[in-house]
C-alpha atoms as a PDB file:
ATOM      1  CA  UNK A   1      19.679 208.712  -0.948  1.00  0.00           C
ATOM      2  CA  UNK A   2      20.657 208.009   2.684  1.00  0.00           C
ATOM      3  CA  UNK A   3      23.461 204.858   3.001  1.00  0.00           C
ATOM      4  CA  UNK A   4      25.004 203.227   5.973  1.00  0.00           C
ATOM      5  CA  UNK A   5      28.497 201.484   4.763  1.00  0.00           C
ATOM      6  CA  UNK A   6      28.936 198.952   7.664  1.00  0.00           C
ATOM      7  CA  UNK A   7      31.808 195.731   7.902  1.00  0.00           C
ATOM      8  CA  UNK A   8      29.903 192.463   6.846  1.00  0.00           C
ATOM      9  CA  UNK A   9      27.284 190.879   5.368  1.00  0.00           C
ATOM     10  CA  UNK A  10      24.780 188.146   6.165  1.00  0.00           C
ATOM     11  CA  UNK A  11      24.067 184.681   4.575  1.00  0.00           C
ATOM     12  CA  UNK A  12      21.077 185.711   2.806  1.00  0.00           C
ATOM     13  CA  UNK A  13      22.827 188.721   1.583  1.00  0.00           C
ATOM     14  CA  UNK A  14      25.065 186.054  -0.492  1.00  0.00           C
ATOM     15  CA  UNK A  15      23.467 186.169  -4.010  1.00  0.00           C
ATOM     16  CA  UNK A  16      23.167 189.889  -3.817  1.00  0.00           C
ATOM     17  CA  UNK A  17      26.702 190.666  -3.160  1.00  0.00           C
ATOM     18  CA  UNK A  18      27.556 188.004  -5.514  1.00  0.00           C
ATOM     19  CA  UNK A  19      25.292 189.754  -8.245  1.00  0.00           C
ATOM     20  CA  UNK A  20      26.781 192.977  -8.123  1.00  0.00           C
ATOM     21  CA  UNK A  21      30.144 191.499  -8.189  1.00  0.00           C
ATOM     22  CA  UNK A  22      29.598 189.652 -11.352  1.00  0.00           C
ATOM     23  CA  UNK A  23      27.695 192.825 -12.810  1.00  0.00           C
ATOM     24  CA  UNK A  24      30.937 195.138 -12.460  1.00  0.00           C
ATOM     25  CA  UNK A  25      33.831 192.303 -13.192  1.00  0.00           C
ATOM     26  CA  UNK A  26      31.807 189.740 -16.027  1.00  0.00           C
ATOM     27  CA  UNK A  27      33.307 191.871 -18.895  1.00  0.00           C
ATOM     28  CA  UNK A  28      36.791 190.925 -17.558  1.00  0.00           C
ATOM     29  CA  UNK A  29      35.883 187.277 -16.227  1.00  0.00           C
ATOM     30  CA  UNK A  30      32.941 185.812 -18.358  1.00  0.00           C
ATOM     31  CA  UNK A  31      34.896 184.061 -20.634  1.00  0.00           C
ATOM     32  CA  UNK A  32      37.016 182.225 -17.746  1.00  0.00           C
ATOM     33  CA  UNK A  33      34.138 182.510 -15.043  1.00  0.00           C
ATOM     34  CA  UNK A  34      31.073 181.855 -17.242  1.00  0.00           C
ATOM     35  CA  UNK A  35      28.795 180.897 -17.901  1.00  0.00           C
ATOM     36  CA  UNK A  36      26.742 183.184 -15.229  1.00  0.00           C
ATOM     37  CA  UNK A  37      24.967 180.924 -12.937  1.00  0.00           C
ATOM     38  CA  UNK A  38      27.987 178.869 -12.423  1.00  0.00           C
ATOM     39  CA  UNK A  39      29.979 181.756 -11.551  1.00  0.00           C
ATOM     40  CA  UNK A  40      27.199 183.274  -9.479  1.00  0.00           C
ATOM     41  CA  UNK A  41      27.086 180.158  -7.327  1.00  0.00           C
ATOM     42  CA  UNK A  42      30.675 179.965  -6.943  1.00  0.00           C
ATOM     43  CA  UNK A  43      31.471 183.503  -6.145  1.00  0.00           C
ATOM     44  CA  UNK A  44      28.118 183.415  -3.295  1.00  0.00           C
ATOM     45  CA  UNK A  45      29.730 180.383  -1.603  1.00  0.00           C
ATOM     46  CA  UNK A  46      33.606 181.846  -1.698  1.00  0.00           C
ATOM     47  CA  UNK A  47      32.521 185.206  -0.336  1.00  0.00           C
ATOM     48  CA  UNK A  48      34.181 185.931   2.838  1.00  0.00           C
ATOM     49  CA  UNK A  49      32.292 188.649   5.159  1.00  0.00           C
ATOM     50  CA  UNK A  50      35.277 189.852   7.293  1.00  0.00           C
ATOM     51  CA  UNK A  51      36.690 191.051   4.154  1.00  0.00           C
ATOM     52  CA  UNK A  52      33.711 193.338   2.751  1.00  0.00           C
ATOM     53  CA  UNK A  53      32.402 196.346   3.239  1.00  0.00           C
ATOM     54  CA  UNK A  54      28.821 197.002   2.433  1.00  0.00           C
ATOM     55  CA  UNK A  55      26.769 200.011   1.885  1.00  0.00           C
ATOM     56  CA  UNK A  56      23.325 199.576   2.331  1.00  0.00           C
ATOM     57  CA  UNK A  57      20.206 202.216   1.978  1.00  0.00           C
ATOM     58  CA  UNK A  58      17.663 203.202   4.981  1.00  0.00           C
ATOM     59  CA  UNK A  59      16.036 200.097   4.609  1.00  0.00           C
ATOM     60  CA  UNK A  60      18.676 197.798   4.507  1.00  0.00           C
ATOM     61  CA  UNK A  61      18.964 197.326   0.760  1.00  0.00           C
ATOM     62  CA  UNK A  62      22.453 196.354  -0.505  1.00  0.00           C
ATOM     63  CA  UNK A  63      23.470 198.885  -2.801  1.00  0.00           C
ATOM     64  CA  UNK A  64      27.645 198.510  -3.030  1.00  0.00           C
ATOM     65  CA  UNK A  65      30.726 196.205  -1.601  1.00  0.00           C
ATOM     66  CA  UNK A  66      34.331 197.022  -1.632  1.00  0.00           C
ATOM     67  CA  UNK A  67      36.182 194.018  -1.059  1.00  0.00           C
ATOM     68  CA  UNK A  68      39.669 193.652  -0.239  1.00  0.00           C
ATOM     69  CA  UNK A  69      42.375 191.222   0.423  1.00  0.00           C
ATOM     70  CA  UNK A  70      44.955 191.129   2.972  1.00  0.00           C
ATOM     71  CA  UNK A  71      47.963 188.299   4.563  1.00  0.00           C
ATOM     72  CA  UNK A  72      44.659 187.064   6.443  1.00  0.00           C
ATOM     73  CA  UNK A  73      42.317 186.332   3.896  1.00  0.00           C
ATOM     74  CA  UNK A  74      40.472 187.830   0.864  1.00  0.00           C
ATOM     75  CA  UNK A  75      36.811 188.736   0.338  1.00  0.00           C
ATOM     76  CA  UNK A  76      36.900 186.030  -2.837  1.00  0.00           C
ATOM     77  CA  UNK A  77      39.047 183.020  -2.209  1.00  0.00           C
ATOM     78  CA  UNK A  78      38.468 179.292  -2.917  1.00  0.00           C
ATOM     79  CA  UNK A  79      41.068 176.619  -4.116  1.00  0.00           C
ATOM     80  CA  UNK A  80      40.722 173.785  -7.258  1.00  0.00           C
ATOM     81  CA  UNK A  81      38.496 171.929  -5.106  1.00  0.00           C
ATOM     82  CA  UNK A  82      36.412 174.535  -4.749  1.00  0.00           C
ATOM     83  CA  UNK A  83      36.736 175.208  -8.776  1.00  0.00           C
ATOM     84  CA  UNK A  84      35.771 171.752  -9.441  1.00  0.00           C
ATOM     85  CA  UNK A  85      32.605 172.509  -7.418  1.00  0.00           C
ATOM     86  CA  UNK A  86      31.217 174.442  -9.521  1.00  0.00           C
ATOM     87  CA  UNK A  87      33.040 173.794 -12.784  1.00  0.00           C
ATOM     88  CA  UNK A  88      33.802 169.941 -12.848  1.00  0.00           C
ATOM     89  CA  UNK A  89      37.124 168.883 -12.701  1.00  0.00           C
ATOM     90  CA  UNK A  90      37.913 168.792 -16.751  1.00  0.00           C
ATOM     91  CA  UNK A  91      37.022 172.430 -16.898  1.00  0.00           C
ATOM     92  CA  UNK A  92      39.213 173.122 -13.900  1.00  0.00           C
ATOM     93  CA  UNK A  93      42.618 172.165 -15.625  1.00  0.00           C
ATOM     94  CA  UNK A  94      42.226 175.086 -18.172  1.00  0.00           C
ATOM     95  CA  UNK A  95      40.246 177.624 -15.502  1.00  0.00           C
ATOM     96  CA  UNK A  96      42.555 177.304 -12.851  1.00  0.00           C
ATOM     97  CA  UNK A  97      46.013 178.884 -14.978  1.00  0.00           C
ATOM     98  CA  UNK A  98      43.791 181.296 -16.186  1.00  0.00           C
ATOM     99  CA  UNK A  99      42.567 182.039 -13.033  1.00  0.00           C
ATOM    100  CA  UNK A 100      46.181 182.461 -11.437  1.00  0.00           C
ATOM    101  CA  UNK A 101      47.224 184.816 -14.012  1.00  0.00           C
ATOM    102  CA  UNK A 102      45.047 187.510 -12.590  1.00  0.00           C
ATOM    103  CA  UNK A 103      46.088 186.863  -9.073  1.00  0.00           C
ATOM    104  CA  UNK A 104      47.874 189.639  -7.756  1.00  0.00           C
ATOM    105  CA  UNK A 105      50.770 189.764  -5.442  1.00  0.00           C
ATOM    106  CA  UNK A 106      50.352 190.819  -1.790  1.00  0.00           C
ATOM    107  CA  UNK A 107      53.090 192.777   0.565  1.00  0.00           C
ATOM    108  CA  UNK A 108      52.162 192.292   4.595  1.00  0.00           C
ATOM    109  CA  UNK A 109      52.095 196.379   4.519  1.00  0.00           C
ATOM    110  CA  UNK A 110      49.225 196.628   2.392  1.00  0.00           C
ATOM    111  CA  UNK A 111      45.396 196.376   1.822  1.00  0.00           C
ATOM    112  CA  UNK A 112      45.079 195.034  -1.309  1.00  0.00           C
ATOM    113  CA  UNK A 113      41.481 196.353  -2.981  1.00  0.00           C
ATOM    114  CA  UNK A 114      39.453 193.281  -3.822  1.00  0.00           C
ATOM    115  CA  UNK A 115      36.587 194.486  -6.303  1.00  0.00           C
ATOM    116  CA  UNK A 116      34.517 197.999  -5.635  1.00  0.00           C
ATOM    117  CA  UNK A 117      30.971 196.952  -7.023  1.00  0.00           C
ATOM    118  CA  UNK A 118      28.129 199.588  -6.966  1.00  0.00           C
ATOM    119  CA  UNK A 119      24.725 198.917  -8.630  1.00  0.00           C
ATOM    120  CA  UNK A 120      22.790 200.454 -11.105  1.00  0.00           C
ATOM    121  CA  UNK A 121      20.250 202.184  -9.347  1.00  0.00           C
ATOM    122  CA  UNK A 122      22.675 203.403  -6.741  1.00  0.00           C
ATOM    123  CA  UNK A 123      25.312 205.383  -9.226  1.00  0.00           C
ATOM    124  CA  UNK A 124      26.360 208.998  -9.838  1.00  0.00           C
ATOM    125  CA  UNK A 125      25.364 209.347  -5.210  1.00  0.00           C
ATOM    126  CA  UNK A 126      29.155 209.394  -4.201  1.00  0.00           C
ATOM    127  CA  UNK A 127      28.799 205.693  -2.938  1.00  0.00           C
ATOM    128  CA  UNK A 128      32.085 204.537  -4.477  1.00  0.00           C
ATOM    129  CA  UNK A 129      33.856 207.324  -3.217  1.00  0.00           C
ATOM    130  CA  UNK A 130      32.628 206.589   0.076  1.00  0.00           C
ATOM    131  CA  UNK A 131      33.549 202.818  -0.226  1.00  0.00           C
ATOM    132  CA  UNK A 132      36.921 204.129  -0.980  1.00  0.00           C
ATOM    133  CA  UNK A 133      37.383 206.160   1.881  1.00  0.00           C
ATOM    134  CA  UNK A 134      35.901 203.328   4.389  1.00  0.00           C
ATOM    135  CA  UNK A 135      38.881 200.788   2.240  1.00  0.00           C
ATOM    136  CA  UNK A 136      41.480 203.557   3.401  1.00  0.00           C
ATOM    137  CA  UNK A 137      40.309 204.174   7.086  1.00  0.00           C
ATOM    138  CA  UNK A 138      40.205 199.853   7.132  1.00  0.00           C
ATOM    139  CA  UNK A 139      43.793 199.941   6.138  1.00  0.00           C
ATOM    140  CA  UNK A 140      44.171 202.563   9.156  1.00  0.00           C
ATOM    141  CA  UNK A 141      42.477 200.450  11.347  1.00  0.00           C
ATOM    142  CA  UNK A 142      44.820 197.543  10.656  1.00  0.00           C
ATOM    143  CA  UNK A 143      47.930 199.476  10.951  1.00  0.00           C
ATOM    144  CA  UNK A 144      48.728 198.618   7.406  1.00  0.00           C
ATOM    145  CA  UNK A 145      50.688 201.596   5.414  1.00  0.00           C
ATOM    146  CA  UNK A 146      48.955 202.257   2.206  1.00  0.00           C
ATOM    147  CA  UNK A 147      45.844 200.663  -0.039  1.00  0.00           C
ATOM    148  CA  UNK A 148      46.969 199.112  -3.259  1.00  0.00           C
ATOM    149  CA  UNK A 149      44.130 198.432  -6.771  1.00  0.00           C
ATOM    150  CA  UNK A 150      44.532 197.194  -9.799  1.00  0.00           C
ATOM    151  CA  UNK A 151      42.749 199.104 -12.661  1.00  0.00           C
ATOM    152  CA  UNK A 152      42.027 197.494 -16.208  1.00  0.00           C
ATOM    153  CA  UNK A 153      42.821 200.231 -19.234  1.00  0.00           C
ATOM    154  CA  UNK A 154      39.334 199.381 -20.412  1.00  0.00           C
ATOM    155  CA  UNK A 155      37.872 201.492 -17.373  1.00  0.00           C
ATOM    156  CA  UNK A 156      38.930 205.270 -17.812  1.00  0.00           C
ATOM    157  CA  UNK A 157      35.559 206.675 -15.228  1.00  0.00           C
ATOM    158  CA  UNK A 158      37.401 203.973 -12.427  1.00  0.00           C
ATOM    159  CA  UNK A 159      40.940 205.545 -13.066  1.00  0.00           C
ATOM    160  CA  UNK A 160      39.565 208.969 -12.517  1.00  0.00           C
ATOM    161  CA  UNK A 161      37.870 208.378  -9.313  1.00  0.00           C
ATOM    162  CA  UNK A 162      40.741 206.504  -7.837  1.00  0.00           C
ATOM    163  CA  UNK A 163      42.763 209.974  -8.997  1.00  0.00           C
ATOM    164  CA  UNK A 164      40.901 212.126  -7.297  1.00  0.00           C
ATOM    165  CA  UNK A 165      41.047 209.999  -4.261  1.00  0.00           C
ATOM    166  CA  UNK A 166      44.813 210.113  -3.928  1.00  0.00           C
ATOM    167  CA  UNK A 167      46.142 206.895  -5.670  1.00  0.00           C
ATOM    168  CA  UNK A 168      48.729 207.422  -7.812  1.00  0.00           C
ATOM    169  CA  UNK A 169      49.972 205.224 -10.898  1.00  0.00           C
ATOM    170  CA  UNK A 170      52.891 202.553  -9.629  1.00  0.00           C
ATOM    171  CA  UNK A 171      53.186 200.545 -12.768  1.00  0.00           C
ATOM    172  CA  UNK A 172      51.702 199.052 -15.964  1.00  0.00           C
ATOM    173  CA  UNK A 173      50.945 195.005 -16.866  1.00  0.00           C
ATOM    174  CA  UNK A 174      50.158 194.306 -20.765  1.00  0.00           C
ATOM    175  CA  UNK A 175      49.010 190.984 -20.773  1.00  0.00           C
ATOM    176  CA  UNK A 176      49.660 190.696 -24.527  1.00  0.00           C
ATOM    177  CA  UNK A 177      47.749 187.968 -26.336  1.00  0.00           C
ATOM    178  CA  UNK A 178      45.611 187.381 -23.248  1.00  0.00           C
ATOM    179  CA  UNK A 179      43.644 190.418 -23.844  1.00  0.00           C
ATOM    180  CA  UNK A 180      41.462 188.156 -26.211  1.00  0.00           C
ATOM    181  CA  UNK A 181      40.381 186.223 -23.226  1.00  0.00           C
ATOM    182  CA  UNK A 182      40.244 188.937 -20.679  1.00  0.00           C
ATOM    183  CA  UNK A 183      39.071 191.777 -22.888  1.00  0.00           C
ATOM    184  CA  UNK A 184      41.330 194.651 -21.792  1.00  0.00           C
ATOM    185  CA  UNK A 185      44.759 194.963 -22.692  1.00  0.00           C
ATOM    186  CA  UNK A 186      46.770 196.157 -19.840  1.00  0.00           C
ATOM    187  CA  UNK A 187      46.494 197.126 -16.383  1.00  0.00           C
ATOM    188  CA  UNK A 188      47.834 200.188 -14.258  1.00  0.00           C
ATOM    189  CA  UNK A 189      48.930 199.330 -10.410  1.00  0.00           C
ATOM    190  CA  UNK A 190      47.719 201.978  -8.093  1.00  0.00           C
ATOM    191  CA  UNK A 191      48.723 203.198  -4.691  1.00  0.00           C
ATOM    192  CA  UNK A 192      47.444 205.257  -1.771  1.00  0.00           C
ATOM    193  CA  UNK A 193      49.353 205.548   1.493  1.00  0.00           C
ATOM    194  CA  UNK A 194      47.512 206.127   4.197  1.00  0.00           C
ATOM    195  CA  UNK A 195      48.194 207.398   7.812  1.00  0.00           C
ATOM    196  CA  UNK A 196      47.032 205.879  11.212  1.00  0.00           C
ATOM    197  CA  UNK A 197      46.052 209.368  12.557  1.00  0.00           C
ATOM    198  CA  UNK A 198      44.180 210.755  10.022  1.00  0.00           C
ATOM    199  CA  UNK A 199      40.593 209.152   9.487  1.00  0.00           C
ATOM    200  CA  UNK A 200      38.545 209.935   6.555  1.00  0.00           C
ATOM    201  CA  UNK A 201      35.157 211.911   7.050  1.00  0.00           C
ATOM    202  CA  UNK A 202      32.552 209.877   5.482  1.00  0.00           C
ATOM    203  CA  UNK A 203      29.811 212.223   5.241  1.00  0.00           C
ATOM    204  CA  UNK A 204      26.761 210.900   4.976  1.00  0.00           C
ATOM    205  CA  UNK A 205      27.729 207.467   5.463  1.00  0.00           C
ATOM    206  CA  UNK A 206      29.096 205.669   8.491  1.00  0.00           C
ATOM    207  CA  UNK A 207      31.137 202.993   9.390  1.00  0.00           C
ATOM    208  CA  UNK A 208      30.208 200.927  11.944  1.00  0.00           C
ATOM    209  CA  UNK A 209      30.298 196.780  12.419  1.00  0.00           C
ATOM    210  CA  UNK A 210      27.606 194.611  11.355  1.00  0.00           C
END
């Protein structure tokens, strides 16, 4: 299958994007997200365009989104007001901690990866290894030093691909008893410097602005 992978989305392409998002990440968020259409709605309205990258087929279909995060802004953001939104305000005061634990730290030298989502139909076509490569030649284009993700031990098939892209294994979080609410035990930090003169060759995708 043919694919663009292009910077942006548009409104209407909200609930999409906001549906493969929940598909990949629900496992690790549905008991502090959940339930589904309140999480749906609140990640469509928090979703922040000039941080995604979207891979669409020949006929515009959204088929993946890496997001990412950097000193400017995130692809997911949205404060306790925005929370309360969605969630109500009593729900909020045990959310929001939980919320914050998963937050991850952010160095000006580095693209943080915000969530790599790919959908059903569109697996096993090298689409998340070409979201990867368009994450690293962003971080290029920013002048930012390396591309930093997260990966949950739950997820061996993610770990792999990141691998074989060049990340290598920084550290490891256990988050102890909180595995019971987040459903994975630990998490490995992962690192890829990148270089300004060196683009990646996408293939048969492209990256071009929406």
């Amino acid at each position: 299958m043919e694919f663009t992978i292009s910077e942006g989305f548009e409104d209407h392409e909200r609930p999409v994007i906001a549906a493969l998002y929940w598909e990949a990440f629900s496992a690790k968020l549905g008991r502090v997200m959940g339930p589904e259409h309140k999480a749906l709605r609140f990640i469509a309205t928090q979703l922040d365009p000039k941080f995604a990258l979207v891979a669409r087929n020949a006929d515009g279909d959204v088929l993946g989104v890496a997001g990412y995060k950097t000193s400017q802004g995130a692809l997911i953001g949205g404060g306790l007001a925005d929370l309360a939104r969605a969630y109500g305000w009593l729900s909020v005061l045990w959310r929001a901690p939980l919320v914050a634990l998963v937050e991850r730290d952010l160095a000006d030298d580095v693209l943080l990866m915000d969530g790599i989502c790919v959908g059903s139909a569109a697996r096993g076509m090298g689409l998340g290894s070409a979201l990867l490569d368009a994450i690293k030649d962003t971080a290029r284009a920013l002048g930012l030093a390396a591309v930093r993700l997260d990966v949950i031990d739950t997820n061996p098939r993610a770990k792999a691909l990141y691998e074989r892209k060049g990340f290598v294994a920084i550290g490891e979080e256990d988050i102890g008893p909180l595995r019971w609410v987040f459903g994975f035990r630990a998490s490995t930090k992962m690192r890829c410097d990148v270089t300004p003169d060196a683009p990646t060759a996408h293939g048969h995708s492209r990256l071009n602005s929406a």
